[in-house]
C-alpha atoms as a PDB file:
ATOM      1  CA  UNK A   1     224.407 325.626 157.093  1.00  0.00           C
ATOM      2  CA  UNK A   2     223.680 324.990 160.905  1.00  0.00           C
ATOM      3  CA  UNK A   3     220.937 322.156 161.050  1.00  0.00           C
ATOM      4  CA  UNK A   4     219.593 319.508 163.383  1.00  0.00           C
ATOM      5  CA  UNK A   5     216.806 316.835 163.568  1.00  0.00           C
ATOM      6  CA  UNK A   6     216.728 315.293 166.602  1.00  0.00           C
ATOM      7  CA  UNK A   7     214.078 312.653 167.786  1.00  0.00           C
ATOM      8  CA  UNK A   8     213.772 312.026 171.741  1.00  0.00           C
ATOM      9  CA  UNK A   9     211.491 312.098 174.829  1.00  0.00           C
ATOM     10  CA  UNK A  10     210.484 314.815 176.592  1.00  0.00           C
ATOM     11  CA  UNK A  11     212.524 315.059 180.465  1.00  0.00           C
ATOM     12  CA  UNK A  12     209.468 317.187 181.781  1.00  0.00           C
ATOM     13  CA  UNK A  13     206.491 319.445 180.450  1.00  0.00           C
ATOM     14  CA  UNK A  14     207.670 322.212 178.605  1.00  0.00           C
ATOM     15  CA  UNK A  15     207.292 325.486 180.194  1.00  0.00           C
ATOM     16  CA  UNK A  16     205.685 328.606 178.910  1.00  0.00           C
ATOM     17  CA  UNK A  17     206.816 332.176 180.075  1.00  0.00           C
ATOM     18  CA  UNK A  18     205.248 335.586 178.483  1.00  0.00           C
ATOM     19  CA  UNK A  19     208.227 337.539 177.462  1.00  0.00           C
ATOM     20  CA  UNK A  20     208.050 341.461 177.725  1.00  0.00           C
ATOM     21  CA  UNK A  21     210.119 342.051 174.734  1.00  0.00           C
ATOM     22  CA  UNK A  22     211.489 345.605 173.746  1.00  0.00           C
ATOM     23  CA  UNK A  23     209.352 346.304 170.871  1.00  0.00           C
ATOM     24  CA  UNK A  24     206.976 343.377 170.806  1.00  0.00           C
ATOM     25  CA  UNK A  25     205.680 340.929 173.657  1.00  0.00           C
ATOM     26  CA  UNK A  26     206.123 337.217 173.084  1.00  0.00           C
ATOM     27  CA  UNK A  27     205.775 333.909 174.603  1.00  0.00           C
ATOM     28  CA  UNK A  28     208.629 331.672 175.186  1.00  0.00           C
ATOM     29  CA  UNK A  29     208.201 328.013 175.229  1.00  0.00           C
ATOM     30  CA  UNK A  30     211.182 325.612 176.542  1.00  0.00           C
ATOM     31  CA  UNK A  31     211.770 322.291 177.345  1.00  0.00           C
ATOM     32  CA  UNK A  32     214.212 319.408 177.622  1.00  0.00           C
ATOM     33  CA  UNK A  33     214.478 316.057 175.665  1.00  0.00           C
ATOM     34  CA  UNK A  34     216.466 312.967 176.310  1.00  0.00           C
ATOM     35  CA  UNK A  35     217.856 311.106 173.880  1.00  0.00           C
ATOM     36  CA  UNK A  36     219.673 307.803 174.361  1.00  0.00           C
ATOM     37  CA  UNK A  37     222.060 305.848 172.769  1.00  0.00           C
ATOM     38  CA  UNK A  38     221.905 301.801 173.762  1.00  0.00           C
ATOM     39  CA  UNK A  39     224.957 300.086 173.507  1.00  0.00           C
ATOM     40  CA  UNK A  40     225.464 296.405 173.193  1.00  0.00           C
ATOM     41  CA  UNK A  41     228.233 295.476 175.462  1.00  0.00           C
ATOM     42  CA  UNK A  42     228.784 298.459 177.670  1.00  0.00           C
ATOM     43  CA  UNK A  43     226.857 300.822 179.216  1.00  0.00           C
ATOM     44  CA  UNK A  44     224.012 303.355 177.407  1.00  0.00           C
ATOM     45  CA  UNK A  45     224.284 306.892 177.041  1.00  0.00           C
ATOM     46  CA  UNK A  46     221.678 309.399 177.390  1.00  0.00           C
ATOM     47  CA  UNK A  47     222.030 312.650 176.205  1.00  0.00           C
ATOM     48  CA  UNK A  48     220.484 315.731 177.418  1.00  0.00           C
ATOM     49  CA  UNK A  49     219.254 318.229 175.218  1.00  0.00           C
ATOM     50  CA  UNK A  50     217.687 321.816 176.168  1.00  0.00           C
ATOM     51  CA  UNK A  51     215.453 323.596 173.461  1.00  0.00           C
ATOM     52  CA  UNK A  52     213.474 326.244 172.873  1.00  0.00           C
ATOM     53  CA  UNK A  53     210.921 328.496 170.051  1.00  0.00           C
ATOM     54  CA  UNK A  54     209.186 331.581 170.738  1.00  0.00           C
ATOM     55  CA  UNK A  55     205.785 332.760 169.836  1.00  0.00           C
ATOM     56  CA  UNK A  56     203.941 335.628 168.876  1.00  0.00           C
ATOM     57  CA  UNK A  57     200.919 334.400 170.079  1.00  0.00           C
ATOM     58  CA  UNK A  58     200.225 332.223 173.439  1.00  0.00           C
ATOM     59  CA  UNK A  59     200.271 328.874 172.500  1.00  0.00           C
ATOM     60  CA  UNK A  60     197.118 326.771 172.560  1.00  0.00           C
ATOM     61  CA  UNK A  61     196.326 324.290 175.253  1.00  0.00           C
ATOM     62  CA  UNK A  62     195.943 321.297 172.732  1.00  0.00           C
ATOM     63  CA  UNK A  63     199.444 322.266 171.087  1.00  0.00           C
ATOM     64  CA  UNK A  64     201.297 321.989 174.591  1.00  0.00           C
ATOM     65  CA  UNK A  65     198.826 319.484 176.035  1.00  0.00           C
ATOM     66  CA  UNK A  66     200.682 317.165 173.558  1.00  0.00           C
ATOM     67  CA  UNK A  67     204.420 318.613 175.021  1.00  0.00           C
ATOM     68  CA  UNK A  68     203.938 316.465 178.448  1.00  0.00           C
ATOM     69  CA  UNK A  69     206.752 314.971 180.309  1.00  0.00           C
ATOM     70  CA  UNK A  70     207.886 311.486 178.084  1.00  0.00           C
ATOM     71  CA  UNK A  71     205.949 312.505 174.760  1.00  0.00           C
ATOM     72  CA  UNK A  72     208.113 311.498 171.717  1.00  0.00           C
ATOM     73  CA  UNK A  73     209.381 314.615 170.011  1.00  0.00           C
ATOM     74  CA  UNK A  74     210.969 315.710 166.678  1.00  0.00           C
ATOM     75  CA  UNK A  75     212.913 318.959 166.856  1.00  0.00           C
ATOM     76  CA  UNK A  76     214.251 320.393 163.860  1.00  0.00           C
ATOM     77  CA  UNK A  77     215.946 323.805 164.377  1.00  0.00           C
ATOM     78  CA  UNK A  78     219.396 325.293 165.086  1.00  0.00           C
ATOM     79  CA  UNK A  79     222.218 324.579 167.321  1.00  0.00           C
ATOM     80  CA  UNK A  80     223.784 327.628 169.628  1.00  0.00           C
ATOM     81  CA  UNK A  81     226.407 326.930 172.379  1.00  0.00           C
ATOM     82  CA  UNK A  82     227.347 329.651 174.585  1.00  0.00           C
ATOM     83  CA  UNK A  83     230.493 329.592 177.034  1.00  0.00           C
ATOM     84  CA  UNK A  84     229.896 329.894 180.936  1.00  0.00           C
ATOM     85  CA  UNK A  85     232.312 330.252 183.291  1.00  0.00           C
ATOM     86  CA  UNK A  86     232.504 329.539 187.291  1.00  0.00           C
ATOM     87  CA  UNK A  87     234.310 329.039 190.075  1.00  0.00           C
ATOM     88  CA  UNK A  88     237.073 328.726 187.571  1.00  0.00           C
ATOM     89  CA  UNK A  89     235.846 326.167 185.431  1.00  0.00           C
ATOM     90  CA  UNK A  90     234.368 326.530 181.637  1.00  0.00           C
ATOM     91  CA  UNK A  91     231.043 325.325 180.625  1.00  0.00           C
ATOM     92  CA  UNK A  92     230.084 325.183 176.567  1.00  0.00           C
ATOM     93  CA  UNK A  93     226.435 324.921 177.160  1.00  0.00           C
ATOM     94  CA  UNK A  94     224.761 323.658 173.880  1.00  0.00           C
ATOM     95  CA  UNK A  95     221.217 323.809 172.789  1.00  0.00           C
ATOM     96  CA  UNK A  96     218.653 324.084 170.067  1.00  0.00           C
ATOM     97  CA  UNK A  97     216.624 327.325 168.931  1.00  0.00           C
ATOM     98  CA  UNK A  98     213.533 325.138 167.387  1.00  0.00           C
ATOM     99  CA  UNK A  99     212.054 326.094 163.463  1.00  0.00           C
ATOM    100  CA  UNK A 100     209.831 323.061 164.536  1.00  0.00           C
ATOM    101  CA  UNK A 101     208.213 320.781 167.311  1.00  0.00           C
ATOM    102  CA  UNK A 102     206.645 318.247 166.622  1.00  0.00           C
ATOM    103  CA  UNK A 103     204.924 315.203 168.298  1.00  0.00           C
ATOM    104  CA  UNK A 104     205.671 312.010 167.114  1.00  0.00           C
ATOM    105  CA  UNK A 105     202.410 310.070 166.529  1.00  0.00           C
ATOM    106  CA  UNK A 106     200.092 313.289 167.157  1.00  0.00           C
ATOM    107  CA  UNK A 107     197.625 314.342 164.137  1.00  0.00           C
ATOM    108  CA  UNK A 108     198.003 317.646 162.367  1.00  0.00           C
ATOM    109  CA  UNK A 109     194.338 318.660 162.067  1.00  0.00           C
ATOM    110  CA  UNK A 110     194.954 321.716 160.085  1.00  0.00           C
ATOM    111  CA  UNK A 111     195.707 324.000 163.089  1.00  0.00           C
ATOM    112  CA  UNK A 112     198.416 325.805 162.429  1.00  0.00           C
ATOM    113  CA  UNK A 113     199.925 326.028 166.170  1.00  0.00           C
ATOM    114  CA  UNK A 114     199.946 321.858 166.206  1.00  0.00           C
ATOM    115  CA  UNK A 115     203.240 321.981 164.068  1.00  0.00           C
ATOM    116  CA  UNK A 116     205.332 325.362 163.694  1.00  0.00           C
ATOM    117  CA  UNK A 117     206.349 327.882 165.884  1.00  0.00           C
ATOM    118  CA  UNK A 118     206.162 331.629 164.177  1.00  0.00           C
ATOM    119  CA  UNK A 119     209.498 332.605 165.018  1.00  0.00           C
ATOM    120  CA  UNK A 120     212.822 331.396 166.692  1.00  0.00           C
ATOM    121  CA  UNK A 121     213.861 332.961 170.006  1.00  0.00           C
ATOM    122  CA  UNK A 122     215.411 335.886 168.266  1.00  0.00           C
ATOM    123  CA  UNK A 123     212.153 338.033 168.243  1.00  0.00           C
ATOM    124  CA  UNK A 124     213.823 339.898 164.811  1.00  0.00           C
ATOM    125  CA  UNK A 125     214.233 336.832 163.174  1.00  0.00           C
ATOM    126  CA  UNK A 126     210.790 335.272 162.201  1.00  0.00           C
ATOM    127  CA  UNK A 127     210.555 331.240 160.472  1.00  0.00           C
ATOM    128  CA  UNK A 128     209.941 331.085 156.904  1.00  0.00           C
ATOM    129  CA  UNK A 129     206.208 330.546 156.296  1.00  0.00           C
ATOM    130  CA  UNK A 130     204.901 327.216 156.303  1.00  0.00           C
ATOM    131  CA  UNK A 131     203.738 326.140 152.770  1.00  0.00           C
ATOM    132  CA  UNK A 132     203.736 322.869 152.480  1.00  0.00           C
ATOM    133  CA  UNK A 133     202.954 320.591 156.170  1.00  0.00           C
ATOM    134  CA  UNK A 134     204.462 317.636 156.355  1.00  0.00           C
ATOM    135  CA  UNK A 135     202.604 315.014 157.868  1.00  0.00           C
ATOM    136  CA  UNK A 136     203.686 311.390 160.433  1.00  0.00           C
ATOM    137  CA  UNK A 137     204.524 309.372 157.072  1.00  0.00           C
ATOM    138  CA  UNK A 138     206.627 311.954 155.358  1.00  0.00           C
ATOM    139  CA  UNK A 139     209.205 311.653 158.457  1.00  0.00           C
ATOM    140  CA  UNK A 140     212.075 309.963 157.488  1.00  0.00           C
ATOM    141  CA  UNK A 141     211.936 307.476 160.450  1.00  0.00           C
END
């Protein structure tokens, strides 16, 4: 099973980009979250993690209003490396295809948009329907 929950700040807004699919249109939203790790007696670590969900419909204004560069995330979705290579050197790229994004702190007042995407980047793979939404205090931390 390939699953991760990661909690971190947004680097910068995310962006989103209207995606002429081949048999369906859909809008792409991505962004980048930081994510550090303090360490006592030498020096922190930050990590940098890309992500990204697609929609079928363009996302509201409220629902990315709350995306803004150094908003508190949780992103709970799937990891997918790909393999680059240049100038003769190898890059394993690593990122997350998002099930959910979710600010940390922000209400869920019953709009559907302010907690799930509809489907993952794969426009033939759509998320499992959303029956039951958790809310701030059901998060684990």
């Amino acid at each position: 099973m390939n699953h991760i929950t990661i909690v971190g700040r947004l680097t910068e807004s995310v962006k989103v980009t209207k995606v002429d699919g081949k048999d369906n249109d859909f809008y792409s939203v991505r962004g980048r979250i930081a994510d550090n790790i303090y360490r006592k007696n030498s020096d922190d670590i930050t990590n940098f993690i890309d992500f990204s969900f697609a929609r079928s419909n363009e996302p509201n204004t409220n629902y990315i209003s709350r995306l803004a560069k150094g908003s508190e995330v949780v992103i709970m979705g799937e990891v997918v490396t790909s393999k680059n290579e240049t100038d003769g050197h190898t890059y394993h790229n690593v990122r997350v295809n998002a099930k959910t994004v979710r600010s940390v702190g922000s209400s869920t007042s019953g709009d559907p948009e302010s907690s799930e995407p509809t489907q993952t980047l794969s426009p033939s793979t759509s998320a499992a329907p959303v029956t039951d939404t958790p809310t701030d205090e059901d998060l684990p931390f």
